[in-house]
Every structure is written in structure tokens, then in C-alpha cells.
Protein backbone atom coordinates (compact mmCIF):
# COMPACT_ATOMS: atom_id res chain seq x y z
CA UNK A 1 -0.91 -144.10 80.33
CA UNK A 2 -0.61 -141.07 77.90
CA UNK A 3 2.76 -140.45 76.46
CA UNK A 4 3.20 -137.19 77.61
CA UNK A 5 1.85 -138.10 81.09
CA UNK A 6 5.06 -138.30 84.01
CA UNK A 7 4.87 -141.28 86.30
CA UNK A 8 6.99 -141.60 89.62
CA UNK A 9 7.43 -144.44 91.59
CA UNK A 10 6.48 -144.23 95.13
CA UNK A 11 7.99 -147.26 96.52
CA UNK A 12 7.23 -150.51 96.16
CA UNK A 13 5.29 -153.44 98.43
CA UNK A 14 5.55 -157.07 98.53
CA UNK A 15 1.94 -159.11 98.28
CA UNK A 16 1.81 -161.23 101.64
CA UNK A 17 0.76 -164.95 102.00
CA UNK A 18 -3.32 -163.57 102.64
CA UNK A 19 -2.44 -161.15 99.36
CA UNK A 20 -2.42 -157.94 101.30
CA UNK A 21 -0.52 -155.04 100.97
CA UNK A 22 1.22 -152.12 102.92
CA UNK A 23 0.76 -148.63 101.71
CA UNK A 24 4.18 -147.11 101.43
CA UNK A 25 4.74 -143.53 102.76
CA UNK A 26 4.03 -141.26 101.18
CA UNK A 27 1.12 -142.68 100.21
CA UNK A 28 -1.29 -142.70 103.06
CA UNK A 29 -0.65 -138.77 103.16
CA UNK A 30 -1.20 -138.46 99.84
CA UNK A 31 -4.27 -140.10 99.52
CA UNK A 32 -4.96 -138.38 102.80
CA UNK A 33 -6.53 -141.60 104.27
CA UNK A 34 -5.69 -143.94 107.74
CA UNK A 35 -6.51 -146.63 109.72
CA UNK A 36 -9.75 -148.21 109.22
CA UNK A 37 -10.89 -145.91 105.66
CA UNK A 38 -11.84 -147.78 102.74
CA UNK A 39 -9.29 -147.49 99.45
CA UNK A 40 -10.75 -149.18 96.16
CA UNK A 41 -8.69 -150.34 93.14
CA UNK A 42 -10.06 -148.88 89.51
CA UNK A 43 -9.38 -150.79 86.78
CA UNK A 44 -9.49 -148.64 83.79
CA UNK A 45 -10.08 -149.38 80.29
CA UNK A 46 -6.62 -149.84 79.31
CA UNK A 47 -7.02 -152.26 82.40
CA UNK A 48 -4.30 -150.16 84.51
CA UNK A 49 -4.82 -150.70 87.98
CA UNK A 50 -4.71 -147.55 90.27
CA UNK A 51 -5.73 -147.05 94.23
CA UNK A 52 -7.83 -143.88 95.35
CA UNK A 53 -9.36 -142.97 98.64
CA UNK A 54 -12.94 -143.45 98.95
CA UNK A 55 -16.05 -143.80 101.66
CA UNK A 56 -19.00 -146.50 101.12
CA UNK A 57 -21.54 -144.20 100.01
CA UNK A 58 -19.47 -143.18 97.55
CA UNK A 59 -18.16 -146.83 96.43
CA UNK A 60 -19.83 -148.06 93.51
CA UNK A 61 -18.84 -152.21 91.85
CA UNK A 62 -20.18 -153.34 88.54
């Protein structure tokens, strides 16, 4: 992350014994997705890890 770029902390969400995940509010709203839509994790070349909203015809892996 750039210097001069702000972070803020969301919340926070413990990994489960299957290694899932709950999205905290506010971040379903913010990513404006719900039950059943498709998030991905991008790894960027830093190798930060972030989590956008996406569809399938839009998803694309290495």
C-alpha cells in the first residue's frame, strides 16, 4: 500500500474450522453484494490480498 494511501479497518472475522469467513457489516453494503453472489480475492503484486464483488463472466484465474 502507497504511503500516502489511508486504510480503515472495517472489522475483523475469525477463519472457521472449513476456513470460511463472515463478511462484517459494512461490508456487504459496500461491496453492494448478498446472498448467493460471487466475491473473488486479488492478490496483487505486492501480494496484498483484497476482496471485490464480481459475477462469473466477469471472473477471470491464471
Amino acid at each position: 500500500m502507497d504511503k500516502n494511501t489511508k486504510e480503515i479497518i472495517l472489522g475483523t472475522s475469525k477463519i472457521d474450522p472449513r476456513f470460511r469467513v463472515t463478511l462484517v457489516q459494512p461490508v456487504p453494503k459496500l461491496l453492494n453484494v448478498g446472498i448467493g453472489d460471487l466475491i473473488v480475492f486479488v492478490q496483487n503484486e505486492k501480494g496484498e490480498i483484497t476482496i471485490k464483488s464480481s459475477s462469473i463472466s466477469k471472473l477471470k484465474t491464471p
